[in-house]
C-alpha atoms as a PDB file:
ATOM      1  CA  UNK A   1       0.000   0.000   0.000  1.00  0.00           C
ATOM      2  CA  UNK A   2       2.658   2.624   0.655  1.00  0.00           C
ATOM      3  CA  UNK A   3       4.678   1.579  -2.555  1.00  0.00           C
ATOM      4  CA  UNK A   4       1.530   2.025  -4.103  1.00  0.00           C
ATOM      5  CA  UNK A   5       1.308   5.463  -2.095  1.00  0.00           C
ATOM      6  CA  UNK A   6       4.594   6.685  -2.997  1.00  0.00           C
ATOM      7  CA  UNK A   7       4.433   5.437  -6.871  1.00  0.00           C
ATOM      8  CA  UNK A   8       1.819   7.781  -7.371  1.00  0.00           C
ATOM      9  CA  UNK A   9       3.543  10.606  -5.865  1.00  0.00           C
ATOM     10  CA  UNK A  10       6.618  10.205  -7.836  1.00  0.00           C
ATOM     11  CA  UNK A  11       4.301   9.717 -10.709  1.00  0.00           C
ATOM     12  CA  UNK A  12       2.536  13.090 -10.016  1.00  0.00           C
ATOM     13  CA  UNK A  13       5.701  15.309  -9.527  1.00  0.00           C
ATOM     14  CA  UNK A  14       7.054  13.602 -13.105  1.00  0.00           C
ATOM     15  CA  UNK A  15       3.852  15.072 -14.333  1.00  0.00           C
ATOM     16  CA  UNK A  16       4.514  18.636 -12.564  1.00  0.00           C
ATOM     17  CA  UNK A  17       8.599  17.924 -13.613  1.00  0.00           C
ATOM     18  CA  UNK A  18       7.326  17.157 -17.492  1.00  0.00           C
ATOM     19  CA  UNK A  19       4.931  20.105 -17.991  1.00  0.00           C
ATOM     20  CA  UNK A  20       7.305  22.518 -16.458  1.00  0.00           C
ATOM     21  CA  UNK A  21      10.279  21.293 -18.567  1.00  0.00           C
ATOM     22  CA  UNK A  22       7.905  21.619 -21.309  1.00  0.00           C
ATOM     23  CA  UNK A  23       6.791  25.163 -20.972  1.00  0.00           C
ATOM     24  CA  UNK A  24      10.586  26.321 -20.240  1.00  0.00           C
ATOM     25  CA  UNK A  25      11.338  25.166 -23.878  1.00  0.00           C
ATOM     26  CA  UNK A  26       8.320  26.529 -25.164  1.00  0.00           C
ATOM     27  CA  UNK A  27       9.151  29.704 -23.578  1.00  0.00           C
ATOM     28  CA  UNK A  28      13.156  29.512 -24.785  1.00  0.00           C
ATOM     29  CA  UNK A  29      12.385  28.701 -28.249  1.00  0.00           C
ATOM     30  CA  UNK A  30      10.010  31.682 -28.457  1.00  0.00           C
ATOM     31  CA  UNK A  31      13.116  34.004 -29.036  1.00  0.00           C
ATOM     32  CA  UNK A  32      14.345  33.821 -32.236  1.00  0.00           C
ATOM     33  CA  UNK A  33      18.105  33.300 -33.080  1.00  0.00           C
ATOM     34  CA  UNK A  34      19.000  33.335 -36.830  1.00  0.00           C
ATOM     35  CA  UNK A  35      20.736  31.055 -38.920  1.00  0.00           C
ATOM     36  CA  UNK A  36      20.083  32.835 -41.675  1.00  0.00           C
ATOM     37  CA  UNK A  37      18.460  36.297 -42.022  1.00  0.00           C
ATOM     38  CA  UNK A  38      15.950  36.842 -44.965  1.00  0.00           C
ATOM     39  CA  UNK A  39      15.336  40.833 -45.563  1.00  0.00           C
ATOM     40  CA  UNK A  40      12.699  42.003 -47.274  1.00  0.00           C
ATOM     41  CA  UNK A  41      11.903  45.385 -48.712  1.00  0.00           C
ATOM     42  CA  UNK A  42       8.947  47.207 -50.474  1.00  0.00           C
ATOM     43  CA  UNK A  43       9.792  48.875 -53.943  1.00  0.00           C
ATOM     44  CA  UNK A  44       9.356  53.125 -53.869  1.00  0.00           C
ATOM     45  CA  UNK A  45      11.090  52.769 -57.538  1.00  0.00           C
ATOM     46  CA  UNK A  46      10.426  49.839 -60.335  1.00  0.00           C
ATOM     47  CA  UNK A  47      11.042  46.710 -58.848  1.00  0.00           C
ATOM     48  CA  UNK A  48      13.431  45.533 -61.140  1.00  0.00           C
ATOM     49  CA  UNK A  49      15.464  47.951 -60.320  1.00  0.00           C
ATOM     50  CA  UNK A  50      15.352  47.721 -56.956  1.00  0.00           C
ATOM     51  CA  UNK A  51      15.701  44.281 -57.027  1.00  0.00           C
ATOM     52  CA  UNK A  52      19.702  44.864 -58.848  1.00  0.00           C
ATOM     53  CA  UNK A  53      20.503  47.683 -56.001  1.00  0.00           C
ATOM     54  CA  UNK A  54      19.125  46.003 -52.885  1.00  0.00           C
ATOM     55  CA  UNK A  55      21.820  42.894 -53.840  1.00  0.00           C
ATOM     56  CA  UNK A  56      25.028  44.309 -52.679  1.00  0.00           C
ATOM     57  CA  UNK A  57      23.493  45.101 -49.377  1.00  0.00           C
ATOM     58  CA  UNK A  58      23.277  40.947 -48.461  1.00  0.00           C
ATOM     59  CA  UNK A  59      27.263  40.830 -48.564  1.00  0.00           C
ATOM     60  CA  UNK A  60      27.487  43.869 -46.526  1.00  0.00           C
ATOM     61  CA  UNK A  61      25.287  42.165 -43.627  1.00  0.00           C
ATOM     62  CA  UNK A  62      26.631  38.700 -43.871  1.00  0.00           C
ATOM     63  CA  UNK A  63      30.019  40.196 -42.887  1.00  0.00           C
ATOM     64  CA  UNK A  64      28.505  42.192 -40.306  1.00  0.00           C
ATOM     65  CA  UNK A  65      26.435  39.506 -38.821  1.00  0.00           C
ATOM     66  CA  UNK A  66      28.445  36.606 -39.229  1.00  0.00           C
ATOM     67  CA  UNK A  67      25.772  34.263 -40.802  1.00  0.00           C
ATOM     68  CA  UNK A  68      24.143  34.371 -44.590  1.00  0.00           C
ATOM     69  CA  UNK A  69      21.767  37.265 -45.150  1.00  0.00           C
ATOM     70  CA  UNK A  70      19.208  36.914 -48.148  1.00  0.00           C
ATOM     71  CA  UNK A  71      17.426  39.950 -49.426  1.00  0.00           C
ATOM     72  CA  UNK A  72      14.031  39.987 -50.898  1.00  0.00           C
ATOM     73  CA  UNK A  73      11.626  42.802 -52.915  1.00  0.00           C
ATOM     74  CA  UNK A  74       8.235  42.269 -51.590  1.00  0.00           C
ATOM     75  CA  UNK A  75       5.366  42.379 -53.849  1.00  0.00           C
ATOM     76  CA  UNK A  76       3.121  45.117 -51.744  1.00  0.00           C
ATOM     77  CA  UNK A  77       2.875  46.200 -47.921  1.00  0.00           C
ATOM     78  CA  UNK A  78       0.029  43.536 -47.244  1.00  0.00           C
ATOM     79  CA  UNK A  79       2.363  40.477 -48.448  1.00  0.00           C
ATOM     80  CA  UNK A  80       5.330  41.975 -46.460  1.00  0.00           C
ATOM     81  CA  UNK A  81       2.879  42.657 -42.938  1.00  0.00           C
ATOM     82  CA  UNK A  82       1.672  38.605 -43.737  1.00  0.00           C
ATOM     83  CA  UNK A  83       5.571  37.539 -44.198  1.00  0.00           C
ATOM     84  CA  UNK A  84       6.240  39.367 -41.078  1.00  0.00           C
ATOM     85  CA  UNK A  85       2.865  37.883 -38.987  1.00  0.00           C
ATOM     86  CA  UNK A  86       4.104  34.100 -40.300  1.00  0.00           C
ATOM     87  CA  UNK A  87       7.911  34.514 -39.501  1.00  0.00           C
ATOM     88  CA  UNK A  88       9.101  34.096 -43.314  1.00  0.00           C
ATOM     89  CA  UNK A  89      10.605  37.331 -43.203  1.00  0.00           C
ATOM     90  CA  UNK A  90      13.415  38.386 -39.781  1.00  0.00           C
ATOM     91  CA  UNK A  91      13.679  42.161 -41.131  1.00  0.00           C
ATOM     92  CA  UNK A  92      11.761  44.749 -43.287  1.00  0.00           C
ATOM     93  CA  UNK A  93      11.878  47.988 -44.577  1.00  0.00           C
ATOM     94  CA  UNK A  94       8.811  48.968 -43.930  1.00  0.00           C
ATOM     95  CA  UNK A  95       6.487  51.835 -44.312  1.00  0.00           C
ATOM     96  CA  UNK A  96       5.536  53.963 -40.847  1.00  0.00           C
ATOM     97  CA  UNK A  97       1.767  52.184 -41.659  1.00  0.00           C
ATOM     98  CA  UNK A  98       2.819  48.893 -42.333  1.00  0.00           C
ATOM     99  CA  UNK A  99       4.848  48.990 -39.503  1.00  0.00           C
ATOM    100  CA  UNK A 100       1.936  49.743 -37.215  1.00  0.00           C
ATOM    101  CA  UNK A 101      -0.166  47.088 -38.489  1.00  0.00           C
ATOM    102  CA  UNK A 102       2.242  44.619 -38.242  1.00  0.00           C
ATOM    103  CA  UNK A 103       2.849  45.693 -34.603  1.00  0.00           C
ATOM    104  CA  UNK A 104      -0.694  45.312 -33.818  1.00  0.00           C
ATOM    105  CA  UNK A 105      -0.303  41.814 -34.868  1.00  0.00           C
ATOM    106  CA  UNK A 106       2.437  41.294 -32.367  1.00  0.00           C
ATOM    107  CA  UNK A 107       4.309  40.568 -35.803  1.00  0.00           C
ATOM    108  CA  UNK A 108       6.869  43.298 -36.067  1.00  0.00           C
ATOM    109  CA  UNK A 109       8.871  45.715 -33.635  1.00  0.00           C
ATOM    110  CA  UNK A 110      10.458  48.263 -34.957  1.00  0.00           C
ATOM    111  CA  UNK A 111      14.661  48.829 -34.656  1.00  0.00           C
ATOM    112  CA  UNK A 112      15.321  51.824 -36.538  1.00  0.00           C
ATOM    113  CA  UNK A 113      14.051  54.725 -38.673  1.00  0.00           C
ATOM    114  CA  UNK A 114      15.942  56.243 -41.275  1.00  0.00           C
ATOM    115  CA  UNK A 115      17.845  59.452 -41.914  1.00  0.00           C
ATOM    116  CA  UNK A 116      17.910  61.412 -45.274  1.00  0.00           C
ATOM    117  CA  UNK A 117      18.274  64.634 -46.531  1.00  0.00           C
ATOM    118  CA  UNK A 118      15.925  67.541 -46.903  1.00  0.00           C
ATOM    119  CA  UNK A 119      15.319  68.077 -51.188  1.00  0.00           C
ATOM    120  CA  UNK A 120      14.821  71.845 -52.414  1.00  0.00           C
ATOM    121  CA  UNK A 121      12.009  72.668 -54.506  1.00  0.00           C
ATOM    122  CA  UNK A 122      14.511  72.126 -57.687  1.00  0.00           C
ATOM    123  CA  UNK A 123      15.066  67.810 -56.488  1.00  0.00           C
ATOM    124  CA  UNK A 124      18.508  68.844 -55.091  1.00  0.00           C
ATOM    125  CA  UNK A 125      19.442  67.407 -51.830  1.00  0.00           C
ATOM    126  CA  UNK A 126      20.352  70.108 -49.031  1.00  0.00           C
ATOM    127  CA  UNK A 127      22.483  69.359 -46.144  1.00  0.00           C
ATOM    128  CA  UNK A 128      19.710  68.966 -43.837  1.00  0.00           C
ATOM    129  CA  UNK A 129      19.816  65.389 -42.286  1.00  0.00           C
ATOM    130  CA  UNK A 130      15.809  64.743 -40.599  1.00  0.00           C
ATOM    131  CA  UNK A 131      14.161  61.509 -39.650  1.00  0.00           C
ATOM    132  CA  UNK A 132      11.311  63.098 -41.097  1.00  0.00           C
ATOM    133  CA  UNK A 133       9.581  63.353 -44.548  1.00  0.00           C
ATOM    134  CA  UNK A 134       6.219  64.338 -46.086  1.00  0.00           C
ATOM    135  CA  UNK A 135       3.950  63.303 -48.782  1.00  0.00           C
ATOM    136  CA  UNK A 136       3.554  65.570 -51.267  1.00  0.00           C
ATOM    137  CA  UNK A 137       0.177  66.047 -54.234  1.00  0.00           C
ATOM    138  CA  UNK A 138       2.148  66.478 -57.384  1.00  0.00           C
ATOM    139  CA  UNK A 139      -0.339  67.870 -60.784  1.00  0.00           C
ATOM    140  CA  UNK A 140       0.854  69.080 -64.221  1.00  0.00           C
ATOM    141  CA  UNK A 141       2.084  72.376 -64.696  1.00  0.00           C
ATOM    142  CA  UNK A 142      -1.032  73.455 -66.923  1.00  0.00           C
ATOM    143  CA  UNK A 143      -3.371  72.072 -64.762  1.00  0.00           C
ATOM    144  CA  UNK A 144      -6.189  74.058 -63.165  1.00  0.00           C
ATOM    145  CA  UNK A 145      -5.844  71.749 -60.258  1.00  0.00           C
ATOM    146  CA  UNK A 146      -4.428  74.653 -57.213  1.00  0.00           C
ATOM    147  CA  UNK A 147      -5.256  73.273 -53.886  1.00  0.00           C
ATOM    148  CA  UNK A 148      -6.332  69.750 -52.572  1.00  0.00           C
ATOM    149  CA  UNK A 149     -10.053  71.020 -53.280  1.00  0.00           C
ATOM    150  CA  UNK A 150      -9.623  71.311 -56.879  1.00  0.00           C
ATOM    151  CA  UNK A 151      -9.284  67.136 -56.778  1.00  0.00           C
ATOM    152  CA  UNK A 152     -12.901  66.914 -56.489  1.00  0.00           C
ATOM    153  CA  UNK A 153     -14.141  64.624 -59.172  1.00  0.00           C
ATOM    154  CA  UNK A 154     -10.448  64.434 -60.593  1.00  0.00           C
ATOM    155  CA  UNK A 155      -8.404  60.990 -61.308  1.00  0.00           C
ATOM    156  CA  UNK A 156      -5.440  60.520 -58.448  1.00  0.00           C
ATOM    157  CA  UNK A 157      -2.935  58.257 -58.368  1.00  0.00           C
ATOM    158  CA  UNK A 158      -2.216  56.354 -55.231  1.00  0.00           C
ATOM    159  CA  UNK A 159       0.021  53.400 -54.025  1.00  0.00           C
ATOM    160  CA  UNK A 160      -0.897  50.406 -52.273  1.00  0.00           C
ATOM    161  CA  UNK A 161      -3.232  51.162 -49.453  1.00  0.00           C
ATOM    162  CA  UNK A 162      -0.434  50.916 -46.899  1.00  0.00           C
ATOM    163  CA  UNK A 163       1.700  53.283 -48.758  1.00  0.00           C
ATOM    164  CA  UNK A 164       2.258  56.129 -46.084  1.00  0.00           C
ATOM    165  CA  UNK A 165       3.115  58.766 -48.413  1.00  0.00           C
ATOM    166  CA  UNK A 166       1.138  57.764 -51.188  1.00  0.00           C
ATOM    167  CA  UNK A 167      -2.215  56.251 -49.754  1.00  0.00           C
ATOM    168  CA  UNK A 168      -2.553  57.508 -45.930  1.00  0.00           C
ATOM    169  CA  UNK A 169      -1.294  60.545 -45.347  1.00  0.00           C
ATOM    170  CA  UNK A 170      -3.121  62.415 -49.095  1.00  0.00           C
ATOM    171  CA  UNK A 171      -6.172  60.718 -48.331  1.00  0.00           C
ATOM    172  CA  UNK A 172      -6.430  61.480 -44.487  1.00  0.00           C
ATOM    173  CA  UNK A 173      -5.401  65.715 -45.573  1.00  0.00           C
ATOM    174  CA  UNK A 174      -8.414  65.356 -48.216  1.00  0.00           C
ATOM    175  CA  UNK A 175     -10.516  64.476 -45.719  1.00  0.00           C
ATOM    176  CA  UNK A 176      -9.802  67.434 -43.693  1.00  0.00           C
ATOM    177  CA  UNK A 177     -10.670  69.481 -46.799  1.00  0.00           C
ATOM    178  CA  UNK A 178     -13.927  67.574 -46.558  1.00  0.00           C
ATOM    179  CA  UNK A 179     -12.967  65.447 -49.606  1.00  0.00           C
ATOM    180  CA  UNK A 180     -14.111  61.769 -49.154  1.00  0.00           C
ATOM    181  CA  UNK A 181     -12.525  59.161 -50.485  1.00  0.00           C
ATOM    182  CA  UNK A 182     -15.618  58.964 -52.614  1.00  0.00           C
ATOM    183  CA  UNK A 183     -15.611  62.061 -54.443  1.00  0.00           C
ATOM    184  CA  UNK A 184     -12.393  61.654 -56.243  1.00  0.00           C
ATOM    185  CA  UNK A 185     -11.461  58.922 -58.294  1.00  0.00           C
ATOM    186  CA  UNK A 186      -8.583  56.651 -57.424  1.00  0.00           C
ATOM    187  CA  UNK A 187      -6.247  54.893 -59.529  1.00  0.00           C
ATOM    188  CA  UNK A 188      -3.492  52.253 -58.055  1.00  0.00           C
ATOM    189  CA  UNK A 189      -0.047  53.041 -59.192  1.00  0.00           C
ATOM    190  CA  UNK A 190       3.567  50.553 -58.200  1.00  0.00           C
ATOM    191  CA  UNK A 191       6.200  52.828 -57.681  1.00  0.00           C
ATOM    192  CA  UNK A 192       6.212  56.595 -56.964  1.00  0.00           C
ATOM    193  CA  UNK A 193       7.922  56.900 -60.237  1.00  0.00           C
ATOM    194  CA  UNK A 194       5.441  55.020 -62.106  1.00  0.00           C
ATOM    195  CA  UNK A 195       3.085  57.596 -60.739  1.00  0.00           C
ATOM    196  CA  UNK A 196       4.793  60.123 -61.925  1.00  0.00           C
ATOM    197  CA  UNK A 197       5.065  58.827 -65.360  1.00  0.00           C
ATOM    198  CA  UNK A 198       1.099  57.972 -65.290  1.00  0.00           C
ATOM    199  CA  UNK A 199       1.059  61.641 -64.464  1.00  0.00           C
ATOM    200  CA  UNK A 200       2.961  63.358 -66.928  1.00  0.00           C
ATOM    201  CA  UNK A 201       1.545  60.873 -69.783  1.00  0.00           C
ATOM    202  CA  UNK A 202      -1.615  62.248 -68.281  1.00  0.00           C
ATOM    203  CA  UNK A 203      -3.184  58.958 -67.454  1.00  0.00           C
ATOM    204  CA  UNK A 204      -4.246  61.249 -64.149  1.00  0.00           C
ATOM    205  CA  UNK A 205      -4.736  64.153 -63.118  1.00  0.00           C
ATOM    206  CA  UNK A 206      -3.076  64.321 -59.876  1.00  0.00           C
ATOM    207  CA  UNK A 207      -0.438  61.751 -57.826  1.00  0.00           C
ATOM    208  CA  UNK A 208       0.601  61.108 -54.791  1.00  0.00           C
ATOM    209  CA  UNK A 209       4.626  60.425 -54.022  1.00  0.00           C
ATOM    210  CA  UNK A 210       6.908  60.735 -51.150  1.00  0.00           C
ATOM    211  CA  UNK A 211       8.500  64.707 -51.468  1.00  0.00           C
ATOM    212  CA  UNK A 212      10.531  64.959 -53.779  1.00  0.00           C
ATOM    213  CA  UNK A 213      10.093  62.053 -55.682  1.00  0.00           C
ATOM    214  CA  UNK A 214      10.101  64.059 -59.081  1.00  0.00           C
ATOM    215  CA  UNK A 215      14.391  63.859 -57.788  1.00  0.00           C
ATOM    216  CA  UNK A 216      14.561  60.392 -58.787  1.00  0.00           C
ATOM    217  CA  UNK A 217      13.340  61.190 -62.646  1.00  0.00           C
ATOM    218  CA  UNK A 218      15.251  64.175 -63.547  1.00  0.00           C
ATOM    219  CA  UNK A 219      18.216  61.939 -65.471  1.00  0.00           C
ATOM    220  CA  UNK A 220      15.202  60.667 -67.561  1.00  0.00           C
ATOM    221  CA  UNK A 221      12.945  63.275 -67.454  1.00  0.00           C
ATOM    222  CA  UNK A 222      15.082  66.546 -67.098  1.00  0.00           C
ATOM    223  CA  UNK A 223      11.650  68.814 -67.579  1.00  0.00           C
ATOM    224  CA  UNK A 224       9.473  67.289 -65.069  1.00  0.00           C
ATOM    225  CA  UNK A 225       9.841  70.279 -62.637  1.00  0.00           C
ATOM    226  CA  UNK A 226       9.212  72.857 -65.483  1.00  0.00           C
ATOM    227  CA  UNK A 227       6.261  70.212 -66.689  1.00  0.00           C
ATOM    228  CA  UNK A 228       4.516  69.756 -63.276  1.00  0.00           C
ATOM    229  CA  UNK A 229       3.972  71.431 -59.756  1.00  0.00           C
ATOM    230  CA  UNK A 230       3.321  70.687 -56.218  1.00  0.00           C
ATOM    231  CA  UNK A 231       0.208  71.873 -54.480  1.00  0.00           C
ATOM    232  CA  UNK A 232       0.367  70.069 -51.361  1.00  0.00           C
ATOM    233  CA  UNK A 233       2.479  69.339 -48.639  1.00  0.00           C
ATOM    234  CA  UNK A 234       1.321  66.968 -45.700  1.00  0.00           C
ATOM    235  CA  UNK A 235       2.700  67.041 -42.133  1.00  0.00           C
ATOM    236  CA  UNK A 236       6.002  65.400 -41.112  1.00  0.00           C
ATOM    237  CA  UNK A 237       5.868  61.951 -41.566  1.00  0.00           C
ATOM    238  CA  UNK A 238       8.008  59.912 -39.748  1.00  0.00           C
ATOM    239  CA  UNK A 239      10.756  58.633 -42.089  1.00  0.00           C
ATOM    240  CA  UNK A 240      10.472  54.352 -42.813  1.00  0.00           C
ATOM    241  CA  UNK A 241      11.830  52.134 -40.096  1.00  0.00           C
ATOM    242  CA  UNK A 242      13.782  48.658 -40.399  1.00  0.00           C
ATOM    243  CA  UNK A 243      11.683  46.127 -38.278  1.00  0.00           C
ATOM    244  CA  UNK A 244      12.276  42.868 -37.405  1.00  0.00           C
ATOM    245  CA  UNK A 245       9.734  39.832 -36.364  1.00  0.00           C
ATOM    246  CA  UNK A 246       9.021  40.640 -33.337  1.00  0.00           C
ATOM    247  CA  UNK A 247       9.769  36.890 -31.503  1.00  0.00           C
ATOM    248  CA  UNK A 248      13.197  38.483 -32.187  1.00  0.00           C
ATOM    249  CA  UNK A 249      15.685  38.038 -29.029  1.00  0.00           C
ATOM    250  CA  UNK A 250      17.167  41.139 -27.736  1.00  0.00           C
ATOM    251  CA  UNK A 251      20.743  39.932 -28.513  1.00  0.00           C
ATOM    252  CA  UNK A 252      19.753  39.679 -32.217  1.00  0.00           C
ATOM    253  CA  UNK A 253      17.695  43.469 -32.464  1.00  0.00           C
ATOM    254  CA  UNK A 254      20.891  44.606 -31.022  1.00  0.00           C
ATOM    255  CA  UNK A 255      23.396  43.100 -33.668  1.00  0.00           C
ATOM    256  CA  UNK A 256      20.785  43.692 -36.325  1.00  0.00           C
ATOM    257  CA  UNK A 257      20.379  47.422 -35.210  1.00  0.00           C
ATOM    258  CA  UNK A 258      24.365  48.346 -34.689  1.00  0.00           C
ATOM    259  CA  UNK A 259      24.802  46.123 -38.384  1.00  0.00           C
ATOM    260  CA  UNK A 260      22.773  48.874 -40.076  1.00  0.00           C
ATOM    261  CA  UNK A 261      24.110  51.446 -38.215  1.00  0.00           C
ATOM    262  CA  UNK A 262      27.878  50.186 -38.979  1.00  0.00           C
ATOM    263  CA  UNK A 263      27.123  49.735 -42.895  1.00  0.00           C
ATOM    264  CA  UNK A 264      25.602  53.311 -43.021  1.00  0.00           C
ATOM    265  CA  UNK A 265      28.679  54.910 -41.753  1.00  0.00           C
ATOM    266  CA  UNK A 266      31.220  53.406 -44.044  1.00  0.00           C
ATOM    267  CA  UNK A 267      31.017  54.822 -47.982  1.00  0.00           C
ATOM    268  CA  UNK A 268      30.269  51.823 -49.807  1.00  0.00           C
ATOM    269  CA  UNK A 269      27.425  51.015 -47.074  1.00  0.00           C
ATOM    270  CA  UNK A 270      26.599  54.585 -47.243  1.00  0.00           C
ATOM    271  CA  UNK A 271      26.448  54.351 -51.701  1.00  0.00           C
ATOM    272  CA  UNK A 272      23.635  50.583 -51.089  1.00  0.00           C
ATOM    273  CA  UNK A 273      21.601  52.038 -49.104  1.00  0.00           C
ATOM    274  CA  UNK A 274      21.548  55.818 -50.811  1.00  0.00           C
ATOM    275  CA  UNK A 275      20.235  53.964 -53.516  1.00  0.00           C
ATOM    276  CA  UNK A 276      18.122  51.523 -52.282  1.00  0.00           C
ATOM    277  CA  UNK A 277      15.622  54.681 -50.802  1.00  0.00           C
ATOM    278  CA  UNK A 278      17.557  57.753 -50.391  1.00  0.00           C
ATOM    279  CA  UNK A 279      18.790  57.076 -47.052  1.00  0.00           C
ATOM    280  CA  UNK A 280      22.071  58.501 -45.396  1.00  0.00           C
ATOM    281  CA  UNK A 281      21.920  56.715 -42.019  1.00  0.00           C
ATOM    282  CA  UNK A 282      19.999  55.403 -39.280  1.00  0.00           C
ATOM    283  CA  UNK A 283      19.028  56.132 -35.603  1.00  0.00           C
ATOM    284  CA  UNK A 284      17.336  53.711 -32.918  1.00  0.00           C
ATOM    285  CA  UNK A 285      13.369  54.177 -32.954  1.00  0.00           C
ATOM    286  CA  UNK A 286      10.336  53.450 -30.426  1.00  0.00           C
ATOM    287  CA  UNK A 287       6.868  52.470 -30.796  1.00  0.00           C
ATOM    288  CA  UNK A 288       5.556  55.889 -29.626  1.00  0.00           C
ATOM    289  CA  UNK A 289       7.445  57.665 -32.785  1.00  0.00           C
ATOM    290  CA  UNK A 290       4.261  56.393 -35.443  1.00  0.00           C
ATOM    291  CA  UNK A 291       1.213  57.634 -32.730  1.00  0.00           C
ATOM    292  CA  UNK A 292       0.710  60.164 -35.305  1.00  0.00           C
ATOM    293  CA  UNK A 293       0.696  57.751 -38.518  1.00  0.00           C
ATOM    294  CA  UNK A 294      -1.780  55.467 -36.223  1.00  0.00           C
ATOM    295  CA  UNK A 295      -3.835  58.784 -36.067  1.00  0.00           C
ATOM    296  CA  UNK A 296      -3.903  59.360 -40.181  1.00  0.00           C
ATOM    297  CA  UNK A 297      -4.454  55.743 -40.396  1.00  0.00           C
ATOM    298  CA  UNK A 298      -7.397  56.324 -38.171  1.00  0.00           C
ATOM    299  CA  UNK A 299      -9.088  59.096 -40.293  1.00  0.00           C
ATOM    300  CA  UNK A 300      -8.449  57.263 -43.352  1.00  0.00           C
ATOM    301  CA  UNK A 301     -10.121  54.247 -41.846  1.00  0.00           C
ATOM    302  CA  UNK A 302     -13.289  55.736 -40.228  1.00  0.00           C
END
């Protein structure tokens, strides 16, 4: 009777020893540590071409991190936000809105935001380094488009609906014109340049790019200041962050963040990522930096 006694005792703390063990490896293997890192990114410019500059940057890691680093070019925002939320991606470039999506999924926290310099009203770059940019409502030069109330009823082109520049932050400033969504006509463009090119072709009337995306086309297009015009700037917009999976271990955001930070401040680091998006460095981030972009979200979504 007692061995019986004592059998089931042992038997019971095995059971408390088991599912203990069992939720301390659970809770271990909840922080990822990467073999390999897959980056992904969003194209601003014509994929293709993105796809040729982002390549140099996976050598560049790889020696900073010490393990193989493959880069991807996402198809859209939603597809990279999904990639994030099912761990096939470690580390995006990703838009201020896509970013705080994906956080709301407890998919993504965000590392780093981006540095780049102020452009002129002429696409050349000033010395002035911000974290910040704006979005910008670009028409052609003979239009009798003026302000963001002239759109009414007009054709504008937009990016992907979690394009910061291009979807949230135009549409959120019509609406405080009074413009719904409704009472303009909306045409989905890839690529701020593509936009641009849809606009001077006049496939629309009005687009809307990151300021001063009309920079990127002047080697192609050396009129498109004298053949268009800006009539609207948005508020600062926090500048795009690089994000990682958010199962991350801190270890891992810390040699991911000082990685970027260390490739920015060399030149040839400095060249990939200049011509990836236009940025000249990086500088550590929180959550609380995008309240306003969850704001404009919110308008836009209402």
């Amino acid at each position: 009777m007692k061995t019986s006694k004592i059998l089931i005792v042992l038997l019971f703390l095995l059971l408390i020893c088991s599912g203990g063990c069992s939720q301390n490896k659970a809770g271990k293997s909840q922080k990822h540590e990467p073999k390999e890192l897959n980056v992904e990114f969003v194209p601003s410019q014509n994929a293709q071409t993105l796809d040729a500059k982002v390549k140099p940057l996976q050598q560049l890691l790889s020696d900073e991190l010490k393990i193989p680093v493959k880069v991807h070019v996402a198809t859209n925002y939603n597809a990279m936000v999904e990639a994030l939320s099912s761990r096939k991606v470690d580390v995006a470039f990703i838009s201020p809105v896509s970013y705080t999506l994906a956080h709301e999924k407890h998919a993504a926290d965000v590392l780093l935001k981006s540095k780049g310099y102020l452009v002129d009203n002429k696409g050349n770059k000033t010395n002035q380094l911000v974290d910040y940019y704006r979005s910008q409502i670009v028409v052609n030069k003979n239009s009798n488009i003026h302000s963001l109330k002239d759109l009414k009823g007009k054709k504008i082109g937009l990016q992907d609906s979690q394009s910061t520049s291009g979807y949230i932050y135009p549409l959120a400033s019509l609406k405080q014109q009074g413009i719904k969504q409704n009472d303009v006509k909306t045409m989905q463009i890839k690529g701020h340049d593509q936009a641009l090119i849809a606009l001077l072709n006049k496939d629309v009337d009005a687009v809307a790019t990151y300021q001063d995306a009309r920079a990127d086309l002047k080697k192609d297009y050396p009129n498109i200041y004298n053949d268009t015009k800006v009539i609207y700037h948005t508020k600062k917009i926090p500048n795009d962050t690089i994000s990682v999976r958010s199962d991350m271990s801190d270890k891992w955001k810390d040699k991911i963040s000082s990685a970027f930070i260390n490739i920015s401040k060399t030149s040839k680091g400095k060249k990939v990522i200049n011509d990836i998006y236009g940025h000249q460095g990086y500088e550590k981030a929180k959550d609380s930096d995008f309240d306003t972009v969850r704001e404009y979200r919110k308008m836009v979504e209402e």
